[in-house]
PDB file of N, CA and C in Angstrom:
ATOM      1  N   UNK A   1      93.278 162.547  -7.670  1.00  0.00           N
ATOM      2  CA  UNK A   1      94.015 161.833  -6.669  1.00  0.00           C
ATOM      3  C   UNK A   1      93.118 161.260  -5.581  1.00  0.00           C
ATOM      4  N   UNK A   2      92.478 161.877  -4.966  1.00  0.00           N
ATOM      5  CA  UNK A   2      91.576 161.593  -4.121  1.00  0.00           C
ATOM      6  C   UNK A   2      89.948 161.497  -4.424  1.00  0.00           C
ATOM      7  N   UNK A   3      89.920 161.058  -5.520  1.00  0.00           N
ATOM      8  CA  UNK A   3      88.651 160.718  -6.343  1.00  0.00           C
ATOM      9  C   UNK A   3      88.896 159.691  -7.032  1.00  0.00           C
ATOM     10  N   UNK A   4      87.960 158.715  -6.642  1.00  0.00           N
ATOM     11  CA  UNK A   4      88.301 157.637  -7.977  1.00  0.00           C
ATOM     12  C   UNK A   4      87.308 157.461  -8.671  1.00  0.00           C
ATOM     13  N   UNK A   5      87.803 156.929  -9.620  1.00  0.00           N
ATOM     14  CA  UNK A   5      87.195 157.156 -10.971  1.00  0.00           C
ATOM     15  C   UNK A   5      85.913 156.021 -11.325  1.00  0.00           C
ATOM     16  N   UNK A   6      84.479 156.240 -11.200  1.00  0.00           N
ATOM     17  CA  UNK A   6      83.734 155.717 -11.796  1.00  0.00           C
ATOM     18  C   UNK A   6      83.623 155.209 -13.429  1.00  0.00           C
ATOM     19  N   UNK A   7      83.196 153.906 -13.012  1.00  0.00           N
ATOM     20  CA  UNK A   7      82.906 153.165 -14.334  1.00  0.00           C
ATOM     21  C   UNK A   7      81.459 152.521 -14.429  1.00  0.00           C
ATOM     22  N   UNK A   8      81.059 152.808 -15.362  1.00  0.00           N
ATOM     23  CA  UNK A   8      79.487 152.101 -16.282  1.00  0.00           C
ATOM     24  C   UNK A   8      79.551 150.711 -15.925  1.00  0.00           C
ATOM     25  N   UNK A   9      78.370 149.979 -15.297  1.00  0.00           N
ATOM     26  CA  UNK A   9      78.164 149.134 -15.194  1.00  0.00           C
ATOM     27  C   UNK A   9      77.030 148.947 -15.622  1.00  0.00           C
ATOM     28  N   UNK A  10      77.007 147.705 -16.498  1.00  0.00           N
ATOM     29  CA  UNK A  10      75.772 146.849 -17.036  1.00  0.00           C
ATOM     30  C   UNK A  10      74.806 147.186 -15.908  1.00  0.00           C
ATOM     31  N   UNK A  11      73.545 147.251 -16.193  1.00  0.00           N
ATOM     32  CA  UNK A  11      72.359 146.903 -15.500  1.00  0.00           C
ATOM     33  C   UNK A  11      71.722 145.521 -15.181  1.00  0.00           C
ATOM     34  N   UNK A  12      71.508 145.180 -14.044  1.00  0.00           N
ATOM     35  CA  UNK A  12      71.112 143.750 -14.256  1.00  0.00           C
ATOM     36  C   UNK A  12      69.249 143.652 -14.939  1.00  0.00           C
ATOM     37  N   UNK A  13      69.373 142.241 -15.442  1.00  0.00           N
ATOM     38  CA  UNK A  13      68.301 141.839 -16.156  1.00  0.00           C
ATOM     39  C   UNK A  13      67.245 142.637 -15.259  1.00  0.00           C
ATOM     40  N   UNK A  14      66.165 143.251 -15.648  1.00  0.00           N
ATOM     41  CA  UNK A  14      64.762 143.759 -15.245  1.00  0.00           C
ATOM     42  C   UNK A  14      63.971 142.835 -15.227  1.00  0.00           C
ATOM     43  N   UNK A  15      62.851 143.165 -13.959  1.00  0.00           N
ATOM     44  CA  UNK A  15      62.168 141.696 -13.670  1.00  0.00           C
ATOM     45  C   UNK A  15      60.690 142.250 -14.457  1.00  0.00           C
ATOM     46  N   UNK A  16      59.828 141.223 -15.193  1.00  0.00           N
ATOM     47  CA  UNK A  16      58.823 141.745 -15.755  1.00  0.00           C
ATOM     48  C   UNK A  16      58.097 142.922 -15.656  1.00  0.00           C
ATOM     49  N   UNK A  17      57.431 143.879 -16.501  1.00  0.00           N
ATOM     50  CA  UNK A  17      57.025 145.307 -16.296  1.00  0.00           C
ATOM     51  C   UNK A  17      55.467 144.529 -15.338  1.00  0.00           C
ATOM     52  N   UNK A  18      55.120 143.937 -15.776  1.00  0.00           N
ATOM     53  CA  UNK A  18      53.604 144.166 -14.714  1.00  0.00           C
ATOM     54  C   UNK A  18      54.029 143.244 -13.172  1.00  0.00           C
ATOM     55  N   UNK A  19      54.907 142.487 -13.335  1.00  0.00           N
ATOM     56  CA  UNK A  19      55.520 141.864 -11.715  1.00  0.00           C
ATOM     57  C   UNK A  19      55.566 143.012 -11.129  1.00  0.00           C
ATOM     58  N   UNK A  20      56.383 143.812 -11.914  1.00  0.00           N
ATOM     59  CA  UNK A  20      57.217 145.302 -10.588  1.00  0.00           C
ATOM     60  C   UNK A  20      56.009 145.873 -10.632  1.00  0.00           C
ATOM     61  N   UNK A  21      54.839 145.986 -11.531  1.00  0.00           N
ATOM     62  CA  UNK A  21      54.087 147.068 -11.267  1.00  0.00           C
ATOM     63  C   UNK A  21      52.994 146.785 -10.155  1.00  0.00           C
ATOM     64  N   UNK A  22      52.683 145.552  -9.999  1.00  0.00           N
ATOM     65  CA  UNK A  22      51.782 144.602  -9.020  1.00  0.00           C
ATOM     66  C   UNK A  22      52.630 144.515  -8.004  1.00  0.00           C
ATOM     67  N   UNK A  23      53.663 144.579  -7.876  1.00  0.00           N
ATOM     68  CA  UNK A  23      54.299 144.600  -6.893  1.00  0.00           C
ATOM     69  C   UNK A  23      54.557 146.000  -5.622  1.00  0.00           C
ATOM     70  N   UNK A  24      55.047 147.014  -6.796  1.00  0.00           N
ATOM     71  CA  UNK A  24      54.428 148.568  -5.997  1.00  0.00           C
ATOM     72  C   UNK A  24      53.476 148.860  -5.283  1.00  0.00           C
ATOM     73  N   UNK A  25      52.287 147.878  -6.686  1.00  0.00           N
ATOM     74  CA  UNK A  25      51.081 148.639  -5.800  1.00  0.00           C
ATOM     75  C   UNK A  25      50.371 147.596  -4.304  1.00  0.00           C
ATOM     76  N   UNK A  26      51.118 146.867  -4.068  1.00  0.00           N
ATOM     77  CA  UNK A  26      50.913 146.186  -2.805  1.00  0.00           C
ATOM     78  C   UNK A  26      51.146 146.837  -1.496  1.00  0.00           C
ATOM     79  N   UNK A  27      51.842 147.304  -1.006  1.00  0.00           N
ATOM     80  CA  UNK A  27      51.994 147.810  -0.019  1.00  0.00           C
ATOM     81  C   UNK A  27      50.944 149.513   0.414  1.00  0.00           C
ATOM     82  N   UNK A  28      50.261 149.834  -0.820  1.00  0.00           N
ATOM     83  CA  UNK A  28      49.161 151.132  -0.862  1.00  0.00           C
ATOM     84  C   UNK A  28      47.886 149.842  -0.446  1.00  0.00           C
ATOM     85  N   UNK A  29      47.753 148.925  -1.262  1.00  0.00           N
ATOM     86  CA  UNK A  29      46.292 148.194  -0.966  1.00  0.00           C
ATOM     87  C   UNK A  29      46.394 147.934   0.998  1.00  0.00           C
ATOM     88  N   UNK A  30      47.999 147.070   1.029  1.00  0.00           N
ATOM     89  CA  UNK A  30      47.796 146.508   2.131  1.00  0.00           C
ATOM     90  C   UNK A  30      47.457 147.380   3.168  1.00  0.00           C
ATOM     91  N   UNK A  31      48.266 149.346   2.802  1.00  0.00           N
ATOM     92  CA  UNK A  31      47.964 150.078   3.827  1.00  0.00           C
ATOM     93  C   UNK A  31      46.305 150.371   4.100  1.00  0.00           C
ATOM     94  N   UNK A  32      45.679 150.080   2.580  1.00  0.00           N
ATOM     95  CA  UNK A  32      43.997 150.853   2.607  1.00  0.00           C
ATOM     96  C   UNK A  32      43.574 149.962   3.648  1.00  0.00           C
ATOM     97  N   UNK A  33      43.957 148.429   3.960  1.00  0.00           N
ATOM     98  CA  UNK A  33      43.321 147.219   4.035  1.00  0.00           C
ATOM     99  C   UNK A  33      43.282 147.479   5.668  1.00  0.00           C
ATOM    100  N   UNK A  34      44.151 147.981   5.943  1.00  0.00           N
ATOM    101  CA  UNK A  34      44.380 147.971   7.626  1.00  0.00           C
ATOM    102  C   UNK A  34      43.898 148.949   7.877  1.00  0.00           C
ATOM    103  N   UNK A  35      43.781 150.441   7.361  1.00  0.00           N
ATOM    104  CA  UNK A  35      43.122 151.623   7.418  1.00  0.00           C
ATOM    105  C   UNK A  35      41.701 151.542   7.727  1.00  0.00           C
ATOM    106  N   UNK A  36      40.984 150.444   6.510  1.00  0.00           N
ATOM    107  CA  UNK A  36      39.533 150.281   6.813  1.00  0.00           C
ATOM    108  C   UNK A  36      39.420 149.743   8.094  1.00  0.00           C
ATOM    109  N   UNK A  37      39.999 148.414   8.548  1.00  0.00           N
ATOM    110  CA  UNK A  37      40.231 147.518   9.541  1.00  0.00           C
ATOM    111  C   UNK A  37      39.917 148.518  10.648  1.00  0.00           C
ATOM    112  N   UNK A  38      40.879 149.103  10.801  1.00  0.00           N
ATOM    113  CA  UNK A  38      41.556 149.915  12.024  1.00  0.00           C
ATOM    114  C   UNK A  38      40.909 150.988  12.778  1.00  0.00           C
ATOM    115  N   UNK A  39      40.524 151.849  11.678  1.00  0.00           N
ATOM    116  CA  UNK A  39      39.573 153.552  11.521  1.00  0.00           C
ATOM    117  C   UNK A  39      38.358 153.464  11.304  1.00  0.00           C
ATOM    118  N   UNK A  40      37.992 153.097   9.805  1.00  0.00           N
ATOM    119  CA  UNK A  40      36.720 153.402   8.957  1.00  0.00           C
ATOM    120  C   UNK A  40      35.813 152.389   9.363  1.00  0.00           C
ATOM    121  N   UNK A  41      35.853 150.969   9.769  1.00  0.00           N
ATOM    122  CA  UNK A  41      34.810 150.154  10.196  1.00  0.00           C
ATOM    123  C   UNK A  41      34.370 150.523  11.458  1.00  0.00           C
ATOM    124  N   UNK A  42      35.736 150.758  12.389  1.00  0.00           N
ATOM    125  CA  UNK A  42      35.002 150.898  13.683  1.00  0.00           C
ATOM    126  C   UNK A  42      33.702 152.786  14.170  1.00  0.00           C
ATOM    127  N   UNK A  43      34.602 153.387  13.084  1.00  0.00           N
ATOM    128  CA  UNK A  43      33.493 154.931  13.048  1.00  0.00           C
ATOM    129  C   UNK A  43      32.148 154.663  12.281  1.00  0.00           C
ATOM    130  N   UNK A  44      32.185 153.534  11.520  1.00  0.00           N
ATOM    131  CA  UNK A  44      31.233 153.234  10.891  1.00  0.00           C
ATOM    132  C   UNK A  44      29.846 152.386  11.562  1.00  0.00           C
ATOM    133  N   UNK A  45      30.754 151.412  12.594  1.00  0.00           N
ATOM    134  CA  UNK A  45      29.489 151.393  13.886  1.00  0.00           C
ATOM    135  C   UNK A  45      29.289 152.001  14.701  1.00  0.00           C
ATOM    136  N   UNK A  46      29.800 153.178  15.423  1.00  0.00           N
ATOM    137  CA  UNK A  46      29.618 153.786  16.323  1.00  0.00           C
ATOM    138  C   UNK A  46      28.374 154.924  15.826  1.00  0.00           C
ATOM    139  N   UNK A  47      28.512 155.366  14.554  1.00  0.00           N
ATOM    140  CA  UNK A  47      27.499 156.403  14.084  1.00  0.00           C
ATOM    141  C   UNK A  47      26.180 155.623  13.733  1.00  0.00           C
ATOM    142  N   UNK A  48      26.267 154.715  13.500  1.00  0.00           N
ATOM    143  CA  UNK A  48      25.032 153.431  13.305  1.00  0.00           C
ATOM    144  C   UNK A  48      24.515 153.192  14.388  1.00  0.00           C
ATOM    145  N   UNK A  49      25.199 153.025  15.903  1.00  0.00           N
ATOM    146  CA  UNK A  49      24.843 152.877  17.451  1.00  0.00           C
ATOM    147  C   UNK A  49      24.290 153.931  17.582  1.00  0.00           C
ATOM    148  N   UNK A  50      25.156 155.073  17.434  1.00  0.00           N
ATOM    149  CA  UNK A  50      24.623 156.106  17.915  1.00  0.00           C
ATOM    150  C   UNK A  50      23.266 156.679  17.159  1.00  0.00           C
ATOM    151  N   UNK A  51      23.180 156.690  15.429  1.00  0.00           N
ATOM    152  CA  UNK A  51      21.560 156.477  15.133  1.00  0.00           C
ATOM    153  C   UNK A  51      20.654 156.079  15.846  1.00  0.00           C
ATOM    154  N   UNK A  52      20.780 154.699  16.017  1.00  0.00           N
ATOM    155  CA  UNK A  52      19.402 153.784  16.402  1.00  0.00           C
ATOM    156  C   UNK A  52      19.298 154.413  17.716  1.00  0.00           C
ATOM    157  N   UNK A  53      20.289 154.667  18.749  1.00  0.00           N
ATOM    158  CA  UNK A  53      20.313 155.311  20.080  1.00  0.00           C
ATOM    159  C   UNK A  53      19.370 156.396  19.850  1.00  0.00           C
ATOM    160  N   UNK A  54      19.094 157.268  18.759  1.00  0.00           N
ATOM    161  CA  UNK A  54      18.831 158.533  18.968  1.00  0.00           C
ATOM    162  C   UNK A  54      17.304 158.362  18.409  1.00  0.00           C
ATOM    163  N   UNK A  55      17.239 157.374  17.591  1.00  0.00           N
ATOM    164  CA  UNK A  55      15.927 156.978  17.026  1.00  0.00           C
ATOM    165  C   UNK A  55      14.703 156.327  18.268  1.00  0.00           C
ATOM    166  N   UNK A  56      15.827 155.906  19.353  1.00  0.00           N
ATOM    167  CA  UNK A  56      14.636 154.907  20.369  1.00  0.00           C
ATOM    168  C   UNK A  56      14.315 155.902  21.165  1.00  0.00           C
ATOM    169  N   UNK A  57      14.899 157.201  21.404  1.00  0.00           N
ATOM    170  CA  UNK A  57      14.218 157.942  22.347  1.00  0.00           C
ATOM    171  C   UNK A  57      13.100 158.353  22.394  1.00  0.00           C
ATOM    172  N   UNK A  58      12.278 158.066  23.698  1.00  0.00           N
ATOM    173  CA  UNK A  58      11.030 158.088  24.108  1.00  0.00           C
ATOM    174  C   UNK A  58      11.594 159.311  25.737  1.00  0.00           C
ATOM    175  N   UNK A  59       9.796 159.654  25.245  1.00  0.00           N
ATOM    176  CA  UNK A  59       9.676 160.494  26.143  1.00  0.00           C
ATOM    177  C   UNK A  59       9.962 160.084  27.613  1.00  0.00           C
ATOM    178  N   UNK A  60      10.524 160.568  28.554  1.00  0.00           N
ATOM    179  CA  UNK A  60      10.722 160.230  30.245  1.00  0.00           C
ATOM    180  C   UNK A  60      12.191 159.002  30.203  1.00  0.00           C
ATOM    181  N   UNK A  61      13.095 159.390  29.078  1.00  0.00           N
ATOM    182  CA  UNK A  61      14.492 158.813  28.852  1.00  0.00           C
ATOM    183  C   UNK A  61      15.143 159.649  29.817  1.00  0.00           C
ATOM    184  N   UNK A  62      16.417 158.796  30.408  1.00  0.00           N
ATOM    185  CA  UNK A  62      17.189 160.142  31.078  1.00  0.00           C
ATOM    186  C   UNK A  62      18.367 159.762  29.894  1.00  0.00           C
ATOM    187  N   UNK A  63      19.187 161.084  30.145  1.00  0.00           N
ATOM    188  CA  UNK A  63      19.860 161.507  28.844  1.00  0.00           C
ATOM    189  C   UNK A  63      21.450 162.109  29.439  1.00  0.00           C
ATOM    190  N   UNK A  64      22.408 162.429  28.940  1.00  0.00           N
ATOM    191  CA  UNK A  64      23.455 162.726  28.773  1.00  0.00           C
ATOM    192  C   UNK A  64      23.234 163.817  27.503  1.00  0.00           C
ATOM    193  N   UNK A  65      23.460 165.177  27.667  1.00  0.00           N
ATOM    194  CA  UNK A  65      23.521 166.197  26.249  1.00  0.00           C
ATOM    195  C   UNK A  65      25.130 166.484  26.278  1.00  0.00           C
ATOM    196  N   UNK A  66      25.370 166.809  24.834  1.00  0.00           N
ATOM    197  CA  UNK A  66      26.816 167.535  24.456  1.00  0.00           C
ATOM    198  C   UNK A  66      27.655 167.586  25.763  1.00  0.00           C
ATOM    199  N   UNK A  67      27.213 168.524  26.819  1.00  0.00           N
ATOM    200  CA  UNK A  67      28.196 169.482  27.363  1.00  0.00           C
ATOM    201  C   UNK A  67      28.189 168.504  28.781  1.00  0.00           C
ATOM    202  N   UNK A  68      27.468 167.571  28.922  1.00  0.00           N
ATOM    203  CA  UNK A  68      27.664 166.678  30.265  1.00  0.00           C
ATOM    204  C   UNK A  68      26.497 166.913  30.918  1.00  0.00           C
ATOM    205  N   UNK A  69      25.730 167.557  30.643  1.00  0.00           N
ATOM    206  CA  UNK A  69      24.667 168.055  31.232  1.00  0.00           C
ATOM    207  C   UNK A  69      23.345 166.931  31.543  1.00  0.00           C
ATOM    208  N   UNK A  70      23.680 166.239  32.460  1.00  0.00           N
ATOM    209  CA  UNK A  70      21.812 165.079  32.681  1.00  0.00           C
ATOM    210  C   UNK A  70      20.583 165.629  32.684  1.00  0.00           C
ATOM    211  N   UNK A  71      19.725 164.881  32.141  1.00  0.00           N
ATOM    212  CA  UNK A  71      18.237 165.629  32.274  1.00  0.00           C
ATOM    213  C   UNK A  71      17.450 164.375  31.980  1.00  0.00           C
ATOM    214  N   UNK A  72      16.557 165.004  31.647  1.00  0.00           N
ATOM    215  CA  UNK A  72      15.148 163.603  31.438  1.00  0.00           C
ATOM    216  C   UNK A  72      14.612 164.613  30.257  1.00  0.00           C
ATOM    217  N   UNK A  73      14.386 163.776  29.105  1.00  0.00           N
ATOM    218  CA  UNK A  73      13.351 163.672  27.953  1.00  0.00           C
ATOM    219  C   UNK A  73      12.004 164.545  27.949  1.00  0.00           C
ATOM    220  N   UNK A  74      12.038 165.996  27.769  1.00  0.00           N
ATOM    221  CA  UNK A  74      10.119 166.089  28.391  1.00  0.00           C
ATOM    222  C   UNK A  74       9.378 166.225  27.056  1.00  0.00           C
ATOM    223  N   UNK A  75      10.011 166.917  26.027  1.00  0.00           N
ATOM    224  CA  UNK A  75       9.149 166.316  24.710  1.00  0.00           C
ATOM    225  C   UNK A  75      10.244 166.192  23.437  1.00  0.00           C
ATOM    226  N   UNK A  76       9.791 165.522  22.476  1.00  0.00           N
ATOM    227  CA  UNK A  76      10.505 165.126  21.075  1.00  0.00           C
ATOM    228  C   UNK A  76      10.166 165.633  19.975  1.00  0.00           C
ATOM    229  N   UNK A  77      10.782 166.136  19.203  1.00  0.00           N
ATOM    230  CA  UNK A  77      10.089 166.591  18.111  1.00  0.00           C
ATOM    231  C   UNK A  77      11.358 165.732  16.824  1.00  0.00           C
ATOM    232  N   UNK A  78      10.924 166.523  15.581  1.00  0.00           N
ATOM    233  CA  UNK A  78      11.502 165.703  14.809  1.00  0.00           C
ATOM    234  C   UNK A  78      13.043 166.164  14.444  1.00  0.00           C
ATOM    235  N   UNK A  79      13.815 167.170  15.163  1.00  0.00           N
ATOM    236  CA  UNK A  79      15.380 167.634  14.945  1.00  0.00           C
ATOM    237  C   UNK A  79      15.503 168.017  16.405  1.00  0.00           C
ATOM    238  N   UNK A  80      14.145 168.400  17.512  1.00  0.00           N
ATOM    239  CA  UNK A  80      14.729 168.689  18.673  1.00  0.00           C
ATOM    240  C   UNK A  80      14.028 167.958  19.558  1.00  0.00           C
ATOM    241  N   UNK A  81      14.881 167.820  20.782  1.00  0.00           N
ATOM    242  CA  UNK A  81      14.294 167.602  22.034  1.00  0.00           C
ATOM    243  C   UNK A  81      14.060 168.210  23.036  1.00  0.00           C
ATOM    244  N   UNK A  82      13.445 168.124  23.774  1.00  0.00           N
ATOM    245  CA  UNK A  82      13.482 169.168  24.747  1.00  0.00           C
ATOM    246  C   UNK A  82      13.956 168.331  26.133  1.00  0.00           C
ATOM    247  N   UNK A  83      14.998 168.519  26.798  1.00  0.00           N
ATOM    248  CA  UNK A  83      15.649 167.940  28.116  1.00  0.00           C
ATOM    249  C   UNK A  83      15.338 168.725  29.219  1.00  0.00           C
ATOM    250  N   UNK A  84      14.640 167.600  30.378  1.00  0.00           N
ATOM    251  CA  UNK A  84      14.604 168.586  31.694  1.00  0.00           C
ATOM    252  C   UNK A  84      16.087 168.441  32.570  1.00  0.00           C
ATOM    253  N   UNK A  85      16.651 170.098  32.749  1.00  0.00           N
ATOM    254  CA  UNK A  85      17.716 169.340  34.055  1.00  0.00           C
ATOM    255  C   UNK A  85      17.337 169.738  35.041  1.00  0.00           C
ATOM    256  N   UNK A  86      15.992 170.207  35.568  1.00  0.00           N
ATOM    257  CA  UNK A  86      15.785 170.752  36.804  1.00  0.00           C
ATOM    258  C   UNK A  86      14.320 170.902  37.037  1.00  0.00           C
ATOM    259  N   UNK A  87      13.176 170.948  37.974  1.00  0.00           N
ATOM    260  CA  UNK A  87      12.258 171.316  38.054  1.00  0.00           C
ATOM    261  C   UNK A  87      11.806 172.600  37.431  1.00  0.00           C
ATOM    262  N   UNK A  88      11.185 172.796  36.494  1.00  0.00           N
ATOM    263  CA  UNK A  88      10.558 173.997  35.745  1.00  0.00           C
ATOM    264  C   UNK A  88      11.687 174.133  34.489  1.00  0.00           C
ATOM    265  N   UNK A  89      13.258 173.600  34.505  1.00  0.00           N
ATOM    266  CA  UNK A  89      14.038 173.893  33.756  1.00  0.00           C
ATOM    267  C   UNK A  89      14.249 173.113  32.491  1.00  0.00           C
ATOM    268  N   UNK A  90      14.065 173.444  31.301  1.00  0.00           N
ATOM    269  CA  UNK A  90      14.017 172.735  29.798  1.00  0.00           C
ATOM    270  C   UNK A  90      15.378 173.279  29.007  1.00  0.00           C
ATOM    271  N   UNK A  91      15.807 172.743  28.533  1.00  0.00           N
ATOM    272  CA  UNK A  91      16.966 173.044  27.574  1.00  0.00           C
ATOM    273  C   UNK A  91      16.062 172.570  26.174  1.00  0.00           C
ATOM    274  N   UNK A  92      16.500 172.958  25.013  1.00  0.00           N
ATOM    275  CA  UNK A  92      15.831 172.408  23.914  1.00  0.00           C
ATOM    276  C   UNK A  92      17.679 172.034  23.035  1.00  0.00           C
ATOM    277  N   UNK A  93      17.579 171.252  22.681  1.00  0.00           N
ATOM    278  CA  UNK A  93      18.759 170.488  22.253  1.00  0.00           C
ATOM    279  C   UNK A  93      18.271 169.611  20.644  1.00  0.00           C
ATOM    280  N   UNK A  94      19.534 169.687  20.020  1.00  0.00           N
ATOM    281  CA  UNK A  94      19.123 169.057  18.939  1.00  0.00           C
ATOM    282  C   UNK A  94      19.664 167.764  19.304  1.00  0.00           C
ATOM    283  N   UNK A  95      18.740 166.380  18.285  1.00  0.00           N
ATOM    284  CA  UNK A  95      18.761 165.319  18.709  1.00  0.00           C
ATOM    285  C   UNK A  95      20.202 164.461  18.530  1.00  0.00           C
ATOM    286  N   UNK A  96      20.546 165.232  17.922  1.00  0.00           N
ATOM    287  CA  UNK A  96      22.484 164.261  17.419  1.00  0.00           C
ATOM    288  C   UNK A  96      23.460 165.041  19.139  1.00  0.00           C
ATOM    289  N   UNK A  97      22.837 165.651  19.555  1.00  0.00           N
ATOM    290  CA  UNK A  97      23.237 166.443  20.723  1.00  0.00           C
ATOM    291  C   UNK A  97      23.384 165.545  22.153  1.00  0.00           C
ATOM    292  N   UNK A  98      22.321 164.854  21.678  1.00  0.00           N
ATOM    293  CA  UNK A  98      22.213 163.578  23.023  1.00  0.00           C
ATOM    294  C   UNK A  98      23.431 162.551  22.934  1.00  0.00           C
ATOM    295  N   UNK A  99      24.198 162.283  23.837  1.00  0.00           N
ATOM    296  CA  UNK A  99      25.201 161.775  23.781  1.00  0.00           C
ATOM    297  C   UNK A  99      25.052 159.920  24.337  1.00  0.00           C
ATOM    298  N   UNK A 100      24.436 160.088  25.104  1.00  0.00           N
ATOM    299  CA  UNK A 100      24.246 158.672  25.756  1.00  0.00           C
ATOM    300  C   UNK A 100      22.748 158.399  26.818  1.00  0.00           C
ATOM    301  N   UNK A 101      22.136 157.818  26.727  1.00  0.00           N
ATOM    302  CA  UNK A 101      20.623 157.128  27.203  1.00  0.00           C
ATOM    303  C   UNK A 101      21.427 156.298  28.500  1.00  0.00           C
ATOM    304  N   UNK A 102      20.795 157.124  29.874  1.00  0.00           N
ATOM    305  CA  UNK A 102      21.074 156.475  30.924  1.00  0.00           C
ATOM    306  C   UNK A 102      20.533 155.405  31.912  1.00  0.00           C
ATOM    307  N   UNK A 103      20.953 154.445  32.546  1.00  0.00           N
ATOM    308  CA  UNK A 103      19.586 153.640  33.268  1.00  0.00           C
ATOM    309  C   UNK A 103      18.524 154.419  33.792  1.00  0.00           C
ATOM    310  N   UNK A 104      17.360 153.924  34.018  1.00  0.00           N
ATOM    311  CA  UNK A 104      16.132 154.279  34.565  1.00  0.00           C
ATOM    312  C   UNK A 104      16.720 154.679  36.146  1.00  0.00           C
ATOM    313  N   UNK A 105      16.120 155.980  36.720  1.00  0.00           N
ATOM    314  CA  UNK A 105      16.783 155.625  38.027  1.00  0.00           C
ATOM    315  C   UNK A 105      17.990 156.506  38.199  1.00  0.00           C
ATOM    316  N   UNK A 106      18.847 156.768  37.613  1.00  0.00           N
ATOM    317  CA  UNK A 106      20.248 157.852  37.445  1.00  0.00           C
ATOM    318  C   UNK A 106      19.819 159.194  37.794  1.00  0.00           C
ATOM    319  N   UNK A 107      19.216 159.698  37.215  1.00  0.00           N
ATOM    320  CA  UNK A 107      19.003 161.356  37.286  1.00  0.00           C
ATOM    321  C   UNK A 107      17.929 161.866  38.468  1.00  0.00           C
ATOM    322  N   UNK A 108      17.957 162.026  38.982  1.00  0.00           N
ATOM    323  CA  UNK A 108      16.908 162.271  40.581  1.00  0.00           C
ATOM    324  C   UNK A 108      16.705 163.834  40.055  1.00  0.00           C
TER     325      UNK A 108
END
């Protein structure tokens, strides 16, 4: 009484098997396409900046380490540096540790 009664209906014509299948897979490419765009290119220069950044350091650089900490450059080696933040005071820091190369002049 309060159910009505379903009936079979034809299916309409199917649109070619590789249309629908090229068609699915459009909206996964378009998402990769904006993903790279968006995310993966721009992390992809920043670790390239930040390389060459870490490659130009010369001794008597002033520096930015990890934790915020300023200092000046007092020697380089080939995984560490050694940062002054104070008269007599050295931190030894590894070189991916250096965060940013400051103007000449900043760190007194």
């Amino acid at each position: 009484m309060f159910i009505s009664q379903a009936f079979a209906q034809t299916a309409p014509a199917a649109a070619s098997s590789t249309e629908s299948s090229l068609l699915s897979l459009l909206p996964l490419v378009l998402m990769f396409v904006v993903l790279y765009f968006i995310m993966i290119r721009p992390q992809m220069k920043r670790q390239k900046e930040h390389k060459a950044m870490i490659d130009a350091l010369a001794k008597g650089d002033e520096v930015v380490i990890g934790g915020g900490v300023m200092g000046r450059v007092a020697k380089l080696g080939d995984s560490i540096v050694n940062v002054e933040v104070a008269n007599g005071v050295e931190l030894q820091v590894q070189r991916a540790a250096v965060v940013q190369v400051l103007p000449k002049g900043t760190f007194k």
